[in-house]
Protein backbone atom coordinates (compact mmCIF):
# COMPACT_ATOMS: atom_id res chain seq x y z
CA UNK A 1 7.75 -9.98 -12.57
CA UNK A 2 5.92 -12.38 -14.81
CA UNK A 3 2.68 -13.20 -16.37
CA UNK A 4 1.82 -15.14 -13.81
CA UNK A 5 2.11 -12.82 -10.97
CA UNK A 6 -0.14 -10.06 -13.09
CA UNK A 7 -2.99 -12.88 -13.08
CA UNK A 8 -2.79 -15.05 -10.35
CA UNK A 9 -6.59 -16.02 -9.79
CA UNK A 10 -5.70 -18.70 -7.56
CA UNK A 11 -4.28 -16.27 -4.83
CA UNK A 12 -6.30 -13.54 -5.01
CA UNK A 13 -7.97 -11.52 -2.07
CA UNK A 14 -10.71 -13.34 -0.97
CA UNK A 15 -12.39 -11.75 2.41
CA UNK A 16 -11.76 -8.34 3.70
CA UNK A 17 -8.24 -7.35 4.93
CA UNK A 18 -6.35 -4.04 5.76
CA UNK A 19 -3.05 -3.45 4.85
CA UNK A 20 -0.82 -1.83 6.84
CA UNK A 21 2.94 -0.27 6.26
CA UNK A 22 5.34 2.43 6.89
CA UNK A 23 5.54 5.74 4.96
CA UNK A 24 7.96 8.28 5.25
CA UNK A 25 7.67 7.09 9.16
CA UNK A 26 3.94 6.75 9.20
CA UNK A 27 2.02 3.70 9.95
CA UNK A 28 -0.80 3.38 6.86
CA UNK A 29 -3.65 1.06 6.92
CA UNK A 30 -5.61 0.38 4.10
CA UNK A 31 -9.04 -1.81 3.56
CA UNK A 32 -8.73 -3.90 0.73
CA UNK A 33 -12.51 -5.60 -0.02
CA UNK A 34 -12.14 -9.16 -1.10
CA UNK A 35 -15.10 -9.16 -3.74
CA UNK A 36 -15.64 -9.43 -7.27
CA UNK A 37 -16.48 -6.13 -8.55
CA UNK A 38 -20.03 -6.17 -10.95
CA UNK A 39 -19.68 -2.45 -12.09
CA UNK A 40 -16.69 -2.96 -13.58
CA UNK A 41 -17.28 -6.00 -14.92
CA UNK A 42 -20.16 -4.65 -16.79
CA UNK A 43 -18.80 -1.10 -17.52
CA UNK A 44 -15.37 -2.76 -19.56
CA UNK A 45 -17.69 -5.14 -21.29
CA UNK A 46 -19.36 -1.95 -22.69
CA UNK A 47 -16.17 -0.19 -23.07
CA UNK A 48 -15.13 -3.00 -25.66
CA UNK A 49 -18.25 -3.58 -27.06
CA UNK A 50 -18.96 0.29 -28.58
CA UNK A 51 -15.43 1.18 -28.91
CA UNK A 52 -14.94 1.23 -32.58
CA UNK A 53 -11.52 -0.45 -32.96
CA UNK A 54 -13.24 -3.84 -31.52
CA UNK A 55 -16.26 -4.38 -33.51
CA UNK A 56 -16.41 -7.45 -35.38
């Protein structure tokens, strides 16, 4: 694993998909939602911005 395969914008998920494998001998299906996510946007810009080791 690389740097590249942590952030890897280019390839990211894009429209909704599920995910299926096998666990322990069990078929699991996830939903992964292929959209940019506001709240967290917005919630780590806060994070950095009143956490006191990042003030400027």
């Amino acid at each position: 694993m690389d740097f590249s395969d942590w952030f890897d914008f280019n390839n990211r998920v894009k429209q909704n998909m599920t995910l299926v494998k096998e666990v322990n001998g069990r078929t699991v299906a996830k939903q992964v939602h292929g959209s940019f996510n506001w709240l967290a946007f917005i919630f780590t810009f806060f994070y950095a911005l009143f956490r006191g080791d990042c003030k400027i």
